[in-house]
C-alpha atoms as a PDB file:
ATOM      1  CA  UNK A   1      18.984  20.656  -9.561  1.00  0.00           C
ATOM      2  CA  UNK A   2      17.507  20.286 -12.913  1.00  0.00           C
ATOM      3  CA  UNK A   3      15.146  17.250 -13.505  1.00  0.00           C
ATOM      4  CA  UNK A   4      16.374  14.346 -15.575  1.00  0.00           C
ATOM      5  CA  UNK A   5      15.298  14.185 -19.225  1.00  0.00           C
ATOM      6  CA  UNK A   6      13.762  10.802 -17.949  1.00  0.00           C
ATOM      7  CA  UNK A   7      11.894  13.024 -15.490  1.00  0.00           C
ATOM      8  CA  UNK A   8      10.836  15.208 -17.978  1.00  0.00           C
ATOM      9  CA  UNK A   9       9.617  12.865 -20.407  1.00  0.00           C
ATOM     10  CA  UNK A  10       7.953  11.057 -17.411  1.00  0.00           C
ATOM     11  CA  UNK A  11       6.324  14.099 -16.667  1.00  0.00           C
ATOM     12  CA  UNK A  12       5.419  15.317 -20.561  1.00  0.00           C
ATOM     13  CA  UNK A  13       3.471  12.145 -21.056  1.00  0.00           C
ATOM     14  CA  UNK A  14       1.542  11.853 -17.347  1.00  0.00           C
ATOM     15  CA  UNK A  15       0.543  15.697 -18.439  1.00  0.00           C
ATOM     16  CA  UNK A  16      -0.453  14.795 -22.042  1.00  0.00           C
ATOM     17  CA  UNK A  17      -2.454  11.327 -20.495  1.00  0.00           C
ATOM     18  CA  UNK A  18      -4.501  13.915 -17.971  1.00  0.00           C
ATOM     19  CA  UNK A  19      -5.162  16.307 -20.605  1.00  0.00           C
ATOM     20  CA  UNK A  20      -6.957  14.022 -22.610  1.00  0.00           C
ATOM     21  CA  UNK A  21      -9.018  12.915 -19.669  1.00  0.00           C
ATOM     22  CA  UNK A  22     -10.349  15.501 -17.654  1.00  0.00           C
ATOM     23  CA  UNK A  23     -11.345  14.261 -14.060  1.00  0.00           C
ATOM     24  CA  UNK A  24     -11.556  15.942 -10.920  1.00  0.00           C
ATOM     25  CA  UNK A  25     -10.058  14.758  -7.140  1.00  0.00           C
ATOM     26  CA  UNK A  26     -10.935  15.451  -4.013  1.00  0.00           C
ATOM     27  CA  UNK A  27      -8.665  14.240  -0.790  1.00  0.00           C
ATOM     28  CA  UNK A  28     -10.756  14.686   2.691  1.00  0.00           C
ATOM     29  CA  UNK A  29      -9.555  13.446   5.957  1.00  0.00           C
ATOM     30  CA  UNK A  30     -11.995  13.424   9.172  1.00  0.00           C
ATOM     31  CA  UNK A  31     -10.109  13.352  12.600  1.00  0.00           C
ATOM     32  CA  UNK A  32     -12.201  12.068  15.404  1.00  0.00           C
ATOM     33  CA  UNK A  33     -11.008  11.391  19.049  1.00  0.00           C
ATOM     34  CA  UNK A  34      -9.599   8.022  18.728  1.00  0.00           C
ATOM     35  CA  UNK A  35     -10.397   7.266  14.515  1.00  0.00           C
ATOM     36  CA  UNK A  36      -8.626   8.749  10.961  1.00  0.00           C
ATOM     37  CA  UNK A  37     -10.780   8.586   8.475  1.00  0.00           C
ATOM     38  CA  UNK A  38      -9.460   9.604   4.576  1.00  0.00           C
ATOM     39  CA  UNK A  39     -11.296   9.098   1.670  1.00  0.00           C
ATOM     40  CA  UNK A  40     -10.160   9.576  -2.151  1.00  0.00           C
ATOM     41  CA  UNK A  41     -12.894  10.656  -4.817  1.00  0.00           C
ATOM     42  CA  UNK A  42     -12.273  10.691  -8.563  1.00  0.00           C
ATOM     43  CA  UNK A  43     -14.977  12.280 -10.770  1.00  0.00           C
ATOM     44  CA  UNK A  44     -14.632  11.209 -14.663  1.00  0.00           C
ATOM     45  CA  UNK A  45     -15.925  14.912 -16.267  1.00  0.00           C
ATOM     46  CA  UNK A  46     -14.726  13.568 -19.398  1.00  0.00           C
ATOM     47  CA  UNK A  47     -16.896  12.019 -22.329  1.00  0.00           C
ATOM     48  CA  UNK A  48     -14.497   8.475 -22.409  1.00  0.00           C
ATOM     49  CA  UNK A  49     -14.311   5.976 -19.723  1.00  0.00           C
ATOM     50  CA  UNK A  50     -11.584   6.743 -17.178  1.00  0.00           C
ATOM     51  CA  UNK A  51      -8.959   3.791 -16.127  1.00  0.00           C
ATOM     52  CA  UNK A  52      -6.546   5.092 -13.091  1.00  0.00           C
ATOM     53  CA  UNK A  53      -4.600   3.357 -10.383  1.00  0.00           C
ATOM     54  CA  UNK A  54      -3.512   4.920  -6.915  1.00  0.00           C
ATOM     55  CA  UNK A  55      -3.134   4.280  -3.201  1.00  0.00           C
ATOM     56  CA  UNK A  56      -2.837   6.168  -0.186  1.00  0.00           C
ATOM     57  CA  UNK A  57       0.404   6.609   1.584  1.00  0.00           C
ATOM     58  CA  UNK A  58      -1.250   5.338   5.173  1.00  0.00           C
ATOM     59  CA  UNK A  59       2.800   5.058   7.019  1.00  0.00           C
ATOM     60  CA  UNK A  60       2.682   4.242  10.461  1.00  0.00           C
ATOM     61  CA  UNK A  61       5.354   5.183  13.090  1.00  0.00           C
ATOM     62  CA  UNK A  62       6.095   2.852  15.291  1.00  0.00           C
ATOM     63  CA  UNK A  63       8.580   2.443  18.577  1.00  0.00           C
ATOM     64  CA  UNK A  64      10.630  -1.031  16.481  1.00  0.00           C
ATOM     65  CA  UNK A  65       9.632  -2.559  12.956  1.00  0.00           C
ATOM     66  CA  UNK A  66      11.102  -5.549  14.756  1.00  0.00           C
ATOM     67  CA  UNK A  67       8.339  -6.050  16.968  1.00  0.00           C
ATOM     68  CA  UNK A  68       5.532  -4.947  14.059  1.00  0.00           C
ATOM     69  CA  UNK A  69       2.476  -7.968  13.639  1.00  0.00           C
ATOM     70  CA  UNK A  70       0.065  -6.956  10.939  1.00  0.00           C
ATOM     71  CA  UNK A  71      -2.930  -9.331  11.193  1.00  0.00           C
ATOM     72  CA  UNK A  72      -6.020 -10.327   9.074  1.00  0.00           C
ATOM     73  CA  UNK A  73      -4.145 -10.772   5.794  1.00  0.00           C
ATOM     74  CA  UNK A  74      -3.887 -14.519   5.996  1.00  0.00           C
ATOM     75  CA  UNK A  75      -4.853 -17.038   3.252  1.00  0.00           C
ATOM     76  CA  UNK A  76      -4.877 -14.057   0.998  1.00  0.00           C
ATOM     77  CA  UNK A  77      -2.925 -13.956  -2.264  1.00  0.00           C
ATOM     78  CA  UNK A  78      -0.403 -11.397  -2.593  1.00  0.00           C
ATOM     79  CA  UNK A  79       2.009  -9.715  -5.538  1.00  0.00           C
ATOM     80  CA  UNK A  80       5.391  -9.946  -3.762  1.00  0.00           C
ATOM     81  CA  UNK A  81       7.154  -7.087  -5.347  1.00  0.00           C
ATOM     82  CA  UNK A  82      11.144  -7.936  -4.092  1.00  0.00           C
ATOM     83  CA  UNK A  83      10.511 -11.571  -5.336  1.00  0.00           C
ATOM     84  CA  UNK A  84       8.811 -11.050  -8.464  1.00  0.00           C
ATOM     85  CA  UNK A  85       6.132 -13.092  -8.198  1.00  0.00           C
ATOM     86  CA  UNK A  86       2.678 -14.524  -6.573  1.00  0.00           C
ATOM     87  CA  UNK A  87       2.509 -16.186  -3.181  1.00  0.00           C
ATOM     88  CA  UNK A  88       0.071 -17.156  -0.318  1.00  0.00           C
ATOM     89  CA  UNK A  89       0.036 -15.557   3.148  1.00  0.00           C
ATOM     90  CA  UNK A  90       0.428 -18.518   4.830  1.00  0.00           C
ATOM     91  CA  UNK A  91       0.838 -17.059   8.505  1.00  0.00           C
ATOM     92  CA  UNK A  92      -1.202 -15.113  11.160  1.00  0.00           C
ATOM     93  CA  UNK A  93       0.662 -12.467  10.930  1.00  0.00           C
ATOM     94  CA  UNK A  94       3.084 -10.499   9.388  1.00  0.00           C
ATOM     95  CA  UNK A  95       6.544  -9.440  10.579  1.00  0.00           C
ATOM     96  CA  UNK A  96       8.793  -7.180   8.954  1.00  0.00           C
ATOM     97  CA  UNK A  97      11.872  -9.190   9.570  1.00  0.00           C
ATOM     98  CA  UNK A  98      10.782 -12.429   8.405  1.00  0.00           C
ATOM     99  CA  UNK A  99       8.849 -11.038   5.133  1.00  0.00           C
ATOM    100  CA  UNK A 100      11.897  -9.092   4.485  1.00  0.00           C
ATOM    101  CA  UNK A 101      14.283 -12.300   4.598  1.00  0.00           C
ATOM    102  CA  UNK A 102      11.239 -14.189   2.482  1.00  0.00           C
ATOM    103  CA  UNK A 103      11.308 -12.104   0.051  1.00  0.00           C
ATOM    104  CA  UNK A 104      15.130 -11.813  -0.731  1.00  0.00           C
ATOM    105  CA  UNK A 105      15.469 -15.204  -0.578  1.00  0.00           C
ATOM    106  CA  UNK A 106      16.664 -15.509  -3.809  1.00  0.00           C
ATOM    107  CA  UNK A 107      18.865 -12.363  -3.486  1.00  0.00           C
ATOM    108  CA  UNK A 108      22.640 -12.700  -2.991  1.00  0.00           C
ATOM    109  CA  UNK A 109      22.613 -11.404   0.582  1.00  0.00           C
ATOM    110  CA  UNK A 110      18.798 -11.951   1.869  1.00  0.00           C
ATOM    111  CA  UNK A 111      19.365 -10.618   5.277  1.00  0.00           C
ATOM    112  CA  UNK A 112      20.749  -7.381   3.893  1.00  0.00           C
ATOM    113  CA  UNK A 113      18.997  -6.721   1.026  1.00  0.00           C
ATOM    114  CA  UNK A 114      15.386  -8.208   0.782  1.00  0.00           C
ATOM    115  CA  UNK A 115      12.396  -6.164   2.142  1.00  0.00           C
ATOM    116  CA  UNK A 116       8.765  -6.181   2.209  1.00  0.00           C
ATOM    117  CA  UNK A 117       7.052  -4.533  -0.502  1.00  0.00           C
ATOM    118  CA  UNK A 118       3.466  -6.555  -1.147  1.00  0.00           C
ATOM    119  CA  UNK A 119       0.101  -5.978  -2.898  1.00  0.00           C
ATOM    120  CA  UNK A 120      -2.615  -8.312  -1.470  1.00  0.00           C
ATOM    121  CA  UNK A 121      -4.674  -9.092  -4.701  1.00  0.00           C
ATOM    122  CA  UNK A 122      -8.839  -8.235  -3.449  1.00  0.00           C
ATOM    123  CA  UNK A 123      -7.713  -7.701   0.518  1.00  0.00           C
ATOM    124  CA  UNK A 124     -10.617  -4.999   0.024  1.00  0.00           C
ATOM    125  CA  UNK A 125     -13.044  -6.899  -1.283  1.00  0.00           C
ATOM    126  CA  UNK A 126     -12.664  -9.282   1.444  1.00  0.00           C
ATOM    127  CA  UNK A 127     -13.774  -6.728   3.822  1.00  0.00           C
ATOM    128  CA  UNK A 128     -10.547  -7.590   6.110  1.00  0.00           C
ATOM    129  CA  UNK A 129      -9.660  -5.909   9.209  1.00  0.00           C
ATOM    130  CA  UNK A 130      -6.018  -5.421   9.580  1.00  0.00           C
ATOM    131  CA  UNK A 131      -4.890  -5.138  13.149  1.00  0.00           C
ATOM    132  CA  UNK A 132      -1.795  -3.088  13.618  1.00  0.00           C
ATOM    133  CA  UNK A 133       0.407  -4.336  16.892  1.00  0.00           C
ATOM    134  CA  UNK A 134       3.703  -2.855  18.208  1.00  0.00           C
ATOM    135  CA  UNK A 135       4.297  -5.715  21.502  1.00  0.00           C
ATOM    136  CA  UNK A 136       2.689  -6.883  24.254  1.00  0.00           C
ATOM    137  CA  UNK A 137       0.657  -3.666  26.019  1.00  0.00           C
ATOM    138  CA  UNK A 138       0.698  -1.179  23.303  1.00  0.00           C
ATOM    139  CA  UNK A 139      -2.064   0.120  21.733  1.00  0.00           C
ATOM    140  CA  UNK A 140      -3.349  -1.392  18.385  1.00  0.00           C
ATOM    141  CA  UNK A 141      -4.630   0.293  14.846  1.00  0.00           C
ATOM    142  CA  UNK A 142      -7.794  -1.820  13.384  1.00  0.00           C
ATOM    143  CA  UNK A 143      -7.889  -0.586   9.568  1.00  0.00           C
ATOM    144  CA  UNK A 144     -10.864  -1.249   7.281  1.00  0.00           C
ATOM    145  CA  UNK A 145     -11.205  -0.134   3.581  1.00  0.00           C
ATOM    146  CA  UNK A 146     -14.092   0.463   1.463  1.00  0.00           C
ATOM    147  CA  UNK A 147     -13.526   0.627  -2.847  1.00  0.00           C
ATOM    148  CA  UNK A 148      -9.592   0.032  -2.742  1.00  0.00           C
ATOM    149  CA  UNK A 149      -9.667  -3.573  -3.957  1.00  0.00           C
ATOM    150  CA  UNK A 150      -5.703  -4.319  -2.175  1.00  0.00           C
ATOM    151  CA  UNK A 151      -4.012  -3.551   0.622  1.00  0.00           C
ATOM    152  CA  UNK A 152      -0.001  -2.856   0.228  1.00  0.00           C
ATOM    153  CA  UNK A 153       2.794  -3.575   3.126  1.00  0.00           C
ATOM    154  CA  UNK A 154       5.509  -1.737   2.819  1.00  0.00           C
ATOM    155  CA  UNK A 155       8.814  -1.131   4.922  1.00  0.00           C
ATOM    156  CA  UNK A 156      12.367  -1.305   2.857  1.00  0.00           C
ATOM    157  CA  UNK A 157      14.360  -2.741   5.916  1.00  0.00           C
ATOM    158  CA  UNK A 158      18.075  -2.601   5.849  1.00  0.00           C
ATOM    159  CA  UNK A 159      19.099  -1.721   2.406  1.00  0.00           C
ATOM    160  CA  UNK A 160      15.277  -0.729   0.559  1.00  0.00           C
ATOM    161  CA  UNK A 161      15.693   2.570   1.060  1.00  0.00           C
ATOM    162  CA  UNK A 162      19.818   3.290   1.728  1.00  0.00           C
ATOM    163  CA  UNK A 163      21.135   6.203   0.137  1.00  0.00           C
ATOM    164  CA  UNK A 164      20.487   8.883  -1.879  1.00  0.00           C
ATOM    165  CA  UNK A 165      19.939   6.708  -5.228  1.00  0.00           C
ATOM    166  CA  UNK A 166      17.067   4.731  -3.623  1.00  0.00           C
ATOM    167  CA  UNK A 167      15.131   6.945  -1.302  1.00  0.00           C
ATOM    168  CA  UNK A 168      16.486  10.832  -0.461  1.00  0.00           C
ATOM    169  CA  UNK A 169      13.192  11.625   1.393  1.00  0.00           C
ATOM    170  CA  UNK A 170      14.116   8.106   3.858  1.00  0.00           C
ATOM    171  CA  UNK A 171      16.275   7.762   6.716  1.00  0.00           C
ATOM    172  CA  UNK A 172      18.936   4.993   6.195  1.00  0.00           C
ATOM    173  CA  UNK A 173      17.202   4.147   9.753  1.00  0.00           C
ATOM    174  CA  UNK A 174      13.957   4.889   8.577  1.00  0.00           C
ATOM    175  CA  UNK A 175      12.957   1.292   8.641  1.00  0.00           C
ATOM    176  CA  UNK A 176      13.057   0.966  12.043  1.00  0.00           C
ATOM    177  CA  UNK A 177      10.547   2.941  13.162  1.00  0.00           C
ATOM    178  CA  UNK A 178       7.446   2.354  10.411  1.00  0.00           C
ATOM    179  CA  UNK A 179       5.568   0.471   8.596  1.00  0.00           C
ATOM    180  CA  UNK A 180       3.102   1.034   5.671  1.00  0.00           C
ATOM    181  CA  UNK A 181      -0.401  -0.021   5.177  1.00  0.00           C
ATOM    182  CA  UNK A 182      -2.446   1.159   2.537  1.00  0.00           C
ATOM    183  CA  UNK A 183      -5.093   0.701   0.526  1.00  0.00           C
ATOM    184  CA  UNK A 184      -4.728   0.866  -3.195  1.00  0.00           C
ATOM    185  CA  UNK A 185      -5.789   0.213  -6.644  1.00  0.00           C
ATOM    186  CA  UNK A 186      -3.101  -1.843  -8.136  1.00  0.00           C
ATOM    187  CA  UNK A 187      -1.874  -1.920 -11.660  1.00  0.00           C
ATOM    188  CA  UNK A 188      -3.101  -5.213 -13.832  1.00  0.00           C
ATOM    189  CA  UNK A 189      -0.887  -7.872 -12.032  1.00  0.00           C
ATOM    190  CA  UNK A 190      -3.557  -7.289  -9.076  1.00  0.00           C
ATOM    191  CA  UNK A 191      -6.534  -6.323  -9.353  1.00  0.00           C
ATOM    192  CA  UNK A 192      -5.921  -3.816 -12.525  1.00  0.00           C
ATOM    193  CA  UNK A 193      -7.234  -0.305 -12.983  1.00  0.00           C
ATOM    194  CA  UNK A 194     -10.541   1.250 -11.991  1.00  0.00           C
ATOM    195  CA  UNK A 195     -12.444   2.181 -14.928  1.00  0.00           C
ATOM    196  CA  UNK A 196     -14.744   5.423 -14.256  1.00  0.00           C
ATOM    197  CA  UNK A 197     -17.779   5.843 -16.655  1.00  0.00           C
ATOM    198  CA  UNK A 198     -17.999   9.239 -17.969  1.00  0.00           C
ATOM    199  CA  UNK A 199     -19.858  11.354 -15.376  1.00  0.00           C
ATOM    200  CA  UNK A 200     -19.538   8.980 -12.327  1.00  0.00           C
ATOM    201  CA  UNK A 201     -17.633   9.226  -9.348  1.00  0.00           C
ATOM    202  CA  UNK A 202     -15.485   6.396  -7.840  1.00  0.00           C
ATOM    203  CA  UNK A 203     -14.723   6.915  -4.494  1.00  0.00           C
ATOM    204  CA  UNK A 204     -12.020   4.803  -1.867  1.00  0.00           C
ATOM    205  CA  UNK A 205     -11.897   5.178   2.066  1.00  0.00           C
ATOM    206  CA  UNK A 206      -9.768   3.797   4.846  1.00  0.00           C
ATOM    207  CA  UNK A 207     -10.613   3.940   8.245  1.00  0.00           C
ATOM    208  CA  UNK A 208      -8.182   4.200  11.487  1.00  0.00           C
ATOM    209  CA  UNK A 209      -9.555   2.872  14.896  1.00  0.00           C
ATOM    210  CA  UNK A 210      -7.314   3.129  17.816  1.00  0.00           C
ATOM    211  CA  UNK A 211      -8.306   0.533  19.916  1.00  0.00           C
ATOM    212  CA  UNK A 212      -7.335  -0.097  23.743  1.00  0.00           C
ATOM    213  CA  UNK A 213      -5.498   3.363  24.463  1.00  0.00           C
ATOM    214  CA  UNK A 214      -6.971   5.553  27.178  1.00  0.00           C
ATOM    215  CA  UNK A 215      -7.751   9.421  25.745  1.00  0.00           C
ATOM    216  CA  UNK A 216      -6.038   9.054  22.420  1.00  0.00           C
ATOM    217  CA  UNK A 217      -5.224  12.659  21.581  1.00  0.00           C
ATOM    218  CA  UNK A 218      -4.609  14.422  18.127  1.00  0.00           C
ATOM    219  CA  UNK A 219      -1.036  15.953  17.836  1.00  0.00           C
ATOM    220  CA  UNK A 220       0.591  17.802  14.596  1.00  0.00           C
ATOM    221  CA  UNK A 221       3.880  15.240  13.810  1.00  0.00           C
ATOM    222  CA  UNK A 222       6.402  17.189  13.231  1.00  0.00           C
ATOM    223  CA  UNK A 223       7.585  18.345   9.565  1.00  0.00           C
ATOM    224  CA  UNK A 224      10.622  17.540   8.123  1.00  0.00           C
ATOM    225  CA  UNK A 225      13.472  19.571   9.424  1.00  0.00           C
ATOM    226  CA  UNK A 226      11.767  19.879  12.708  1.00  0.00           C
ATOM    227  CA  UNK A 227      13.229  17.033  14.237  1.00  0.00           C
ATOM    228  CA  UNK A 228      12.213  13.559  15.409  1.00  0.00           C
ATOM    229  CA  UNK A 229      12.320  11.245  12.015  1.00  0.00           C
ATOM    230  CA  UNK A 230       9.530  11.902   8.936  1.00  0.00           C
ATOM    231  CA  UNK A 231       8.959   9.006   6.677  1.00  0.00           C
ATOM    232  CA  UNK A 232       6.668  11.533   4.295  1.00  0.00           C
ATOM    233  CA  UNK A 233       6.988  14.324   2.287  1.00  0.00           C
ATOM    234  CA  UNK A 234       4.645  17.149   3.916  1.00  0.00           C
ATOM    235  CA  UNK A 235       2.685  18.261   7.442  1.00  0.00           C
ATOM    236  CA  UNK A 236       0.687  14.949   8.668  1.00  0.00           C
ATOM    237  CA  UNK A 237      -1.637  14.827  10.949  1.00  0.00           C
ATOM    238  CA  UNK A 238      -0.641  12.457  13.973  1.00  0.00           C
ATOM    239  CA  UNK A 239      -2.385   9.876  16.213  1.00  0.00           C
ATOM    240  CA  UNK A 240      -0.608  10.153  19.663  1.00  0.00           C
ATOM    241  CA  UNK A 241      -1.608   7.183  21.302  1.00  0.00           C
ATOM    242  CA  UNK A 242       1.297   5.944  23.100  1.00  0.00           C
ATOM    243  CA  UNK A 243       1.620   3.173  20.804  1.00  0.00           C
ATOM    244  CA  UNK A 244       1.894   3.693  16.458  1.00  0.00           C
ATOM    245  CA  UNK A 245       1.306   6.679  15.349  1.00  0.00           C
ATOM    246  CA  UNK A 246      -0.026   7.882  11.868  1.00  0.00           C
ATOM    247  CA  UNK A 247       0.848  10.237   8.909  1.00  0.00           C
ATOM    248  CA  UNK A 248      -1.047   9.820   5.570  1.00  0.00           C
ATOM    249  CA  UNK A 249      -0.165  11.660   2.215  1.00  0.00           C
ATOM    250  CA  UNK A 250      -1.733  10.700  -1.300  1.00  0.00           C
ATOM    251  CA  UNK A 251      -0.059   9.599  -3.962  1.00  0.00           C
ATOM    252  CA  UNK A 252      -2.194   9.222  -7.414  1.00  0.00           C
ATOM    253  CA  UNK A 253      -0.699   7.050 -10.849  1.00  0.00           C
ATOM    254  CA  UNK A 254      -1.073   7.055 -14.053  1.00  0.00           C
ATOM    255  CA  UNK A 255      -1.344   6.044 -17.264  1.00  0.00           C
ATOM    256  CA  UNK A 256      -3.192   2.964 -15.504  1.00  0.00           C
ATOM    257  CA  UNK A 257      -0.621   0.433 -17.658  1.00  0.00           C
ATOM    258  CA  UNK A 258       2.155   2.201 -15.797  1.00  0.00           C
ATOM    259  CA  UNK A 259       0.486   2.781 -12.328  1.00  0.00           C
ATOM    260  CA  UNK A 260       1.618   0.211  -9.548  1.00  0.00           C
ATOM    261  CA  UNK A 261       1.609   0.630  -6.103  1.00  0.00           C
END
């Protein structure tokens, strides 16, 4: 159907902001046997420093969300996004489930309706390495990023994502089987925008390591309406590794005092 006027106007004033500051972007992703490698350039061709903010859409499939531990984030500050407001990562690692409940623990119905949606403020600048585990046995993701300053978690359990109003490219099951981790440049509550001089380049990479699987192969996913569930919005490329598998799309902000991510 036709776009909202909110849409439109949305989309009038992102065109008028890029007009007035010419840039270009490149997207490249290296495959190797058992590693993803993307990396996001921005080139400011203008004559006026450049502020933007942007992630990559890094989503992970995975056999149960329940049984997701994302590691290496701990002691870090984070922008909890469901709560509205600042907190500590306190634990070793990570579980959907009980950052979900955290999170909406202020909501009505915190089981139902909290999920886990956080920025963690300078994860990049740390130089972490997130692990990625799906259970005892499976294979594991080790992710490092270079010029993102955060790292976002992402995965709308039970009610995030539910119906058309909230999320029409999502399963209402869709939580079950991912989980995002991405690297970002986070709008001022974090670590604010990126300001590009004018004729320098800024560029952000995240790399994927597949560690303990045996032969990790490189498989097309399958696009949306070719069965099997899709969490994205276009052909990804797929690690099939017997354990999580990955999809990455780009997503890119702006004006950088409305970009989030």
């Amino acid at each position: 159907g036709a776009p909202s006027s909110a849409a439109a106007a949305l989309a009038t004033e992102y065109r008028e902001y890029y007009l007035s500051r010419p840039f270009a972007l490149s997207y490249v992703v290296t495959v190797g046997p058992a590693t993803l490698d993307l990396a996001l350039s921005v080139e400011n061709t203008g004559d006026a420093n450049l502020p933007f903010t942007g992630c990559l859409h890094s989503y992970f499939r995975v056999p149960d969300s329940r049984n997701v531990r994302v590691e290496g984030l701990q002691r870090l500050t984070y922008w909890d996004k469901v709560a509205n407001k600042m907190d500590v990562e306190v634990d070793d690692a990570v579980t959907v489930e009980a950052a979900a409940r955290h999170s909406g623990a202020a909501l009505a119905n915190p089981d139902e309706d909290g999920f886990l949606d956080r920025v963690y403020v300078g994860a990049g600048h740390a130089q972490r390495a997130v692990t990625l585990r799906c259970g005892p046995g499976s294979d594991a993701l080790v992710l490092r990023q270079w010029g993102f300053p955060d790292t976002v978690l992402f995965n709308p359990w039970k009610n995030g994502k539910r119906g058309p109003d909230k999320g029409p490219d999502f399963d209402d099951d869709g939580y079950e089987h991912m989980i995002c981790i991405e690297p970002a440049v986070s709008q001022s509550a974090c670590a604010g925008p990126v300001q590009i001089l004018p004729g320098r380049v800024w560029t952000g990479r995240q790399l994927v390591l597949v560690r303990a699987g045996e032969g990790a192969t490189v498989s097309r996913a399958a696009a949306p309406g070719e069965g099997g569930r899709q969490f994205g919005r276009a052909d990804y490329t797929s690690l099939d590794t017997g354990g999580p598998k990955l999809w990455a799309d780009v997503k890119t902000y702006g004006p950088a005092d409305r970009g989030s991510a």
